[in-house]
Protein backbone atom coordinates (compact mmCIF):
# COMPACT_ATOMS: atom_id res chain seq x y z
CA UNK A 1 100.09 128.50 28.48
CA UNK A 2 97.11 129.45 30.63
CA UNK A 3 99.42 130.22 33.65
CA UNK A 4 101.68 132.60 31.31
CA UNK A 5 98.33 133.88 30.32
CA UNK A 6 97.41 134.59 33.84
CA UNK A 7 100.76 136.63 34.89
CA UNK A 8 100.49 138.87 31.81
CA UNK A 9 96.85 139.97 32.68
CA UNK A 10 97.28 143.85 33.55
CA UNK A 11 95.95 144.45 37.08
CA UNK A 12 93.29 146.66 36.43
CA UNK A 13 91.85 147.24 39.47
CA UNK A 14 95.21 147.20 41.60
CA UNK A 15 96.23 150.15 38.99
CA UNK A 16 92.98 152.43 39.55
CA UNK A 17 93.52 151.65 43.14
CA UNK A 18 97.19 152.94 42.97
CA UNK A 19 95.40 156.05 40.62
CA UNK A 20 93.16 156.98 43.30
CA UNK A 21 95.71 156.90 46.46
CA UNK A 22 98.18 158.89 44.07
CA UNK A 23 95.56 161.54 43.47
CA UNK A 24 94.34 161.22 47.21
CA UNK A 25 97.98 161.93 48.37
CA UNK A 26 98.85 164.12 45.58
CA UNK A 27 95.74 166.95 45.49
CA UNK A 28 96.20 168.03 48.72
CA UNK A 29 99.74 168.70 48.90
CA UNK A 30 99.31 170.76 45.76
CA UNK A 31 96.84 172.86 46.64
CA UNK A 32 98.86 173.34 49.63
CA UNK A 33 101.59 174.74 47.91
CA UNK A 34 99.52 176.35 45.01
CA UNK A 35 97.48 178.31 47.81
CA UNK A 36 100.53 179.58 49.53
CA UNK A 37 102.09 181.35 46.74
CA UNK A 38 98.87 183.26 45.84
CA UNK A 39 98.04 186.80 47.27
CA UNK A 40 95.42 187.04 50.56
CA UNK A 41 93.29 188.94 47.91
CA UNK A 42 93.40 186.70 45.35
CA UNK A 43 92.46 183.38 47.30
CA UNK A 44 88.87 183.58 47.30
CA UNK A 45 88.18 184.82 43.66
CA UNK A 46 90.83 182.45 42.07
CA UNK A 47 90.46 178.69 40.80
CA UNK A 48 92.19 176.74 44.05
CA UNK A 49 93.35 174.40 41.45
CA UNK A 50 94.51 176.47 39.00
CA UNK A 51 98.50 178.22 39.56
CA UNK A 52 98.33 181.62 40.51
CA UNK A 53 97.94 184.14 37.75
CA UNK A 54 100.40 186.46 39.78
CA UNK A 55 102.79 184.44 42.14
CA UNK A 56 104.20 185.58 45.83
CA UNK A 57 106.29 184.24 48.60
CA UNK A 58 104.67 187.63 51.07
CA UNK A 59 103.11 184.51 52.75
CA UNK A 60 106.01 182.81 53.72
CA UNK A 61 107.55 186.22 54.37
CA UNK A 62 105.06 186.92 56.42
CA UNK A 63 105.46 183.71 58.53
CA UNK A 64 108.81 184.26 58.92
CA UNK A 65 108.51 187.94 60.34
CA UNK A 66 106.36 186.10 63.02
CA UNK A 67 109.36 184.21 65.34
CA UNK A 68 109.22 181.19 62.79
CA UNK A 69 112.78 180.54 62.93
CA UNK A 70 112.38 180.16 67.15
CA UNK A 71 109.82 177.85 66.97
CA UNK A 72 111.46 175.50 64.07
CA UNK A 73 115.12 176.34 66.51
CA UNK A 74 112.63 175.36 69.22
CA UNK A 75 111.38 171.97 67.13
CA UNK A 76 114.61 171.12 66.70
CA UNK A 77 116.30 171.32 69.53
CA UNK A 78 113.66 169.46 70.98
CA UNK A 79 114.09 166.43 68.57
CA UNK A 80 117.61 166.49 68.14
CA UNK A 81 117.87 166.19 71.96
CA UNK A 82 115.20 163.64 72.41
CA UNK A 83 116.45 161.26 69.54
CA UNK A 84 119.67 160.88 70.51
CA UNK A 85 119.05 159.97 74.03
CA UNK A 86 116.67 157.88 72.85
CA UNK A 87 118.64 156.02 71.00
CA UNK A 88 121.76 155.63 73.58
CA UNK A 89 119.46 154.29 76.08
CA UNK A 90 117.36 152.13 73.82
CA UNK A 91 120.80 150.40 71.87
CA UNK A 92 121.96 150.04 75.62
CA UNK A 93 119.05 148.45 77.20
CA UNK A 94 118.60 146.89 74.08
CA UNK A 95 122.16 145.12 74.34
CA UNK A 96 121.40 143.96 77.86
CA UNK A 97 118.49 142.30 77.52
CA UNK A 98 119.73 140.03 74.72
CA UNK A 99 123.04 139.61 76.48
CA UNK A 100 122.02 139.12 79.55
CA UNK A 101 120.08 135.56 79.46
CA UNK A 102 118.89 136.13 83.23
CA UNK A 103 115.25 136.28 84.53
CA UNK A 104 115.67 139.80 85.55
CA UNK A 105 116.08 140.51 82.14
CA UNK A 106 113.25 139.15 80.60
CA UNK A 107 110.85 140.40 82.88
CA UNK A 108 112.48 143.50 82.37
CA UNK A 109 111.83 142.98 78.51
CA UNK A 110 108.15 142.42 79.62
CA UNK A 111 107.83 145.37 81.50
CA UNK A 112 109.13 147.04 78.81
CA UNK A 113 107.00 146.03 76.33
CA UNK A 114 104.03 147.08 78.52
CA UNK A 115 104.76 150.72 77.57
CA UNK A 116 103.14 150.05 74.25
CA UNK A 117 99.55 149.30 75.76
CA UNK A 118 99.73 152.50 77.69
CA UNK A 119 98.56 155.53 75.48
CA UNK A 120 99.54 158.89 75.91
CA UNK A 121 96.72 160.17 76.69
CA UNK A 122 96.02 158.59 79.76
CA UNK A 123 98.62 159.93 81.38
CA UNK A 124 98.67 163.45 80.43
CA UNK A 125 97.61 164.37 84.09
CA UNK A 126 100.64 162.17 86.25
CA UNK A 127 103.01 163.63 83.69
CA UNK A 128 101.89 167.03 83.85
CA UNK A 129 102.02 166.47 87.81
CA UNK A 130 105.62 165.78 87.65
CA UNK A 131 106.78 168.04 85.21
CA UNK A 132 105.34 170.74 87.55
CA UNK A 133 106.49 168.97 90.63
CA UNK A 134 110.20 169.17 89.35
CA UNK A 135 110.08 172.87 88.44
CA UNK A 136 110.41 172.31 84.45
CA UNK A 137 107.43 173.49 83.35
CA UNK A 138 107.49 175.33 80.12
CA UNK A 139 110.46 174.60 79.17
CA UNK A 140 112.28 172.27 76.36
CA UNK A 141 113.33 170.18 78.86
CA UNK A 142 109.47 169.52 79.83
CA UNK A 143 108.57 168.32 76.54
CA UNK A 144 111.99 166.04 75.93
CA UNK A 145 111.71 164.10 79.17
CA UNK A 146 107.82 162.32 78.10
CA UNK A 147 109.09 162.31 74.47
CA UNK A 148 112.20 159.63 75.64
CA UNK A 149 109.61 158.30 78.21
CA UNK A 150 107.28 156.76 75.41
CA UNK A 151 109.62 156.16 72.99
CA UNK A 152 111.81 153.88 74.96
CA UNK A 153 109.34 150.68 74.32
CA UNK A 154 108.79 150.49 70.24
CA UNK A 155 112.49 151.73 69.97
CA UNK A 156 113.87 148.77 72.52
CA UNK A 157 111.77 146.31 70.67
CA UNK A 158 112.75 147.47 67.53
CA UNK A 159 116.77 147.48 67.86
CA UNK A 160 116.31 144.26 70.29
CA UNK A 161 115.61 142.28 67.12
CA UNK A 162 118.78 143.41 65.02
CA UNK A 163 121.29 142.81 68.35
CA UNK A 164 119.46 139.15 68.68
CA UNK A 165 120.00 138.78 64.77
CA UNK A 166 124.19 138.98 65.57
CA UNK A 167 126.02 135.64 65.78
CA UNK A 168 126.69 134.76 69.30
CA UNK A 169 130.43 133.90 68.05
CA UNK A 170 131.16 137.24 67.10
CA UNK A 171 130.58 137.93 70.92
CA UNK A 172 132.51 135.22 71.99
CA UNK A 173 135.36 135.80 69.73
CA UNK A 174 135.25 139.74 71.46
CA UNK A 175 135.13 138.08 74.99
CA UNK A 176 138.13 136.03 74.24
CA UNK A 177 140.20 138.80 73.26
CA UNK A 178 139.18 140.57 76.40
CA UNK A 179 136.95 143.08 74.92
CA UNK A 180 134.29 144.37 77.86
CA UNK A 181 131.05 145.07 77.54
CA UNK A 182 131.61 148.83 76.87
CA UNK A 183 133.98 147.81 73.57
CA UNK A 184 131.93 145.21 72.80
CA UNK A 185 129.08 148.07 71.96
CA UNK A 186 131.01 150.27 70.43
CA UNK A 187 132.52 148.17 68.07
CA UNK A 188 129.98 145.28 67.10
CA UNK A 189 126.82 145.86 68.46
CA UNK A 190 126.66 149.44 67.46
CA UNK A 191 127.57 149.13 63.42
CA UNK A 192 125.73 146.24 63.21
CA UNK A 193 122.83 147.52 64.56
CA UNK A 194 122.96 150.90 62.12
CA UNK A 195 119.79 150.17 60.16
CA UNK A 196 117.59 149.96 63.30
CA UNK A 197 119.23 153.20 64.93
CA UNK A 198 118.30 154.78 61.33
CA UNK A 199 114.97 153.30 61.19
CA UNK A 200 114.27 154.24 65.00
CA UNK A 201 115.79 157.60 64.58
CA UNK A 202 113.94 158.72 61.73
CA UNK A 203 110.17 157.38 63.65
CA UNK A 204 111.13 158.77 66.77
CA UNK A 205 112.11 161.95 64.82
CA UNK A 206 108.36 162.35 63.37
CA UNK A 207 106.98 161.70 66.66
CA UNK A 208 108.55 164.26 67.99
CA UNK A 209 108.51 166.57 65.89
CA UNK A 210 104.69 166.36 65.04
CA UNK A 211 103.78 165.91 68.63
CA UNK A 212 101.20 168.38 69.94
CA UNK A 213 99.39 167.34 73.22
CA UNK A 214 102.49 167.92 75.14
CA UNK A 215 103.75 171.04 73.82
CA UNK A 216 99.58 172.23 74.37
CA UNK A 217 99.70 170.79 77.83
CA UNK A 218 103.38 171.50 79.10
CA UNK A 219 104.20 174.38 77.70
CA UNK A 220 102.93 178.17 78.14
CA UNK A 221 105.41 180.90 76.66
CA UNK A 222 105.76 181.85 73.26
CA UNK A 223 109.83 181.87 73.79
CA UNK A 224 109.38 177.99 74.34
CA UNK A 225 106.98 177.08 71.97
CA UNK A 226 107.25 174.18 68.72
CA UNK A 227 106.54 174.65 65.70
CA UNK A 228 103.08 172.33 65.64
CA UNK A 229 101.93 174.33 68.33
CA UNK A 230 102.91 177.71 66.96
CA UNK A 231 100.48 176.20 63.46
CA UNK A 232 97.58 176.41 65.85
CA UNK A 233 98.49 180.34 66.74
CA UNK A 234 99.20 181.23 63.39
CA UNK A 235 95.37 179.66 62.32
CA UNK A 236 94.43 182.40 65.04
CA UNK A 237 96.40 185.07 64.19
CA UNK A 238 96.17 184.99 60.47
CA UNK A 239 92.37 183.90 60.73
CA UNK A 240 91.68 185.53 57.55
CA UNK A 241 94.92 185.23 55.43
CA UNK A 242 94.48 181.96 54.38
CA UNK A 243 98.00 181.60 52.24
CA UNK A 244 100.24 183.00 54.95
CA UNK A 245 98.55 179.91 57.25
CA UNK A 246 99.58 177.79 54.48
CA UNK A 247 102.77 178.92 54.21
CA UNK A 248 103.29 178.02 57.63
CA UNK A 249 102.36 174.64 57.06
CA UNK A 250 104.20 173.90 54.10
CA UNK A 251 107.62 175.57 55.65
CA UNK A 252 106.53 173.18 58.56
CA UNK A 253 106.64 170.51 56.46
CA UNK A 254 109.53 170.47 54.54
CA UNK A 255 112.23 169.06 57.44
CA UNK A 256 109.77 165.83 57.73
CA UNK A 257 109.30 165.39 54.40
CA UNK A 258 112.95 165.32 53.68
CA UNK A 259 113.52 162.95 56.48
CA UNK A 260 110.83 160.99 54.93
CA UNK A 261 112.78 160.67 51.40
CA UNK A 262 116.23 160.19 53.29
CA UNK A 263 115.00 156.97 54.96
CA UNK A 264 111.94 155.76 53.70
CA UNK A 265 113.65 152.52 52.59
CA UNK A 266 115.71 152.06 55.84
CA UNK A 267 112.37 153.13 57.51
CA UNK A 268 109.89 149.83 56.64
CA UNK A 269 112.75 147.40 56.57
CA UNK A 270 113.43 148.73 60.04
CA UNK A 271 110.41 148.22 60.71
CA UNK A 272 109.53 144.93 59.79
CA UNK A 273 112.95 143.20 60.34
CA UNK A 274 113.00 139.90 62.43
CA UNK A 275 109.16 139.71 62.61
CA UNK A 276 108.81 136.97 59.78
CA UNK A 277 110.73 134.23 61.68
């Protein structure tokens, strides 16, 4: 009785806590929104909370005059091309160093994994050394390259976990029909291993996407430039007209936060598969 007692207590604190983080989460996106749909004269003698007593979209229309379209072409050209090599190379290596059983391999796994202790910050200066070394300076090309470069370690160790979680028999079974290595990924390893190349895909997607140090450092042109990096210009060019900086943000937003709600489920069990064992 005292234990059925017990379970039907209402968590009281764990539901103000939830309150809170809602409101926390929730307040800023819709002021966001709210802000950008109200005229650049009406921002600063209307409630911010309050809807806008006479609604616009001249703030995203405004953004869009401005080359928005080329830097979100830009962002996603960028990502596209960076995720999918990304994952190629990562389900690859990935496949090889569980296969493989050899020494070489597991230091290679090691060496690997050392990627994840190295930030990206530290290394701003080599990369930028190289990327002007090899003549691809501001260009898309410049900021795909150190993209795939640090992604490579979280994605291997990710996807290694899902190819070690495959019965070795169904790779025997393959062998013995004379399947190589090449058919082997293609038609095991790779469909078995969908919900880590989701769950990778969409990280590495963010990362990308909401990377900004690169595109700062590596980058120069307007004709090559993403769409976090174009946010910062628009804060300078529409210095006063708050909304239209907004607007920017939100339209910004919109790709990740639909990625977000595709695979946010995929995403954490992704995430934390073959780490409880």
């Amino acid at each position: 009785m005292s234990r059925r007692r017990i379970r039907e207590t209402p968590n009281v604190l764990g539901a103000l806590g939830g309150l809170v983080w809602v409101v926390v989460t929730i307040v800023p996106v819709y002021y966001l929104v709210l802000t950008s749909l109200r005229r650049q004269q009406d921002y600063y003698v209307e409630n911010p909370l309050l809807p806008p007593a006479d609604p616009t979209l001249d703030a995203y229309r405004l953004v869009l005059e401005n080359d928005f379209l080329r830097y979100l072409t830009n962002s996603l050209v960028v990502t596209v091309a960076s995720v999918v090599v990304i994952l190629t190379v990562s389900l690859m290596a990935s496949y090889y160093l569980v296969r493989s059983g050899t020494p070489l391999s597991r230091g290679t796994l090691r060496l690997v994994l050392l990627g994840l202790a190295i930030p990206v910050q530290a290394t701003i200066i080599p990369v930028y050394y190289l990327i002007v070394r090899l003549g691809l300076y501001d260009s898309l090309v410049a900021l795909v390259l150190p993209a795939i470069a640090f992604a490579i370690p979280i994605s291997v160790l990710i996807i290694v976990n899902f190819v070690r979680d495959i019965p070795a028999e169904l790779f025997e079974s393959m062998r013995a029909d004379g399947a190589g290595h090449g058919r082997i990924l293609l038609a095991l390893v790779l469909p078995l291993s969908r919900p880590a190349l989701l769950t990778v895909g969409i990280y590495q997607a963010l990362q990308v996407w909401n990377g900004f140090l690169f595109p700062l450092v590596l980058t120069q042109s307007s004709s090559v430039r993403v769409l976090p990096l174009s946010l910062w210009t628009y804060q300078g060019q529409f210095a006063v007209n708050v909304p239209a900086v907004l607007a920017a943000v939100t339209l910004s937003a919109l790709p990740v936060l639909a990625a977000f709600i595709v695979g946010r489920r995929q995403l954490v069990s992704g995430l934390t598969a073959g780490f409880g064992k």
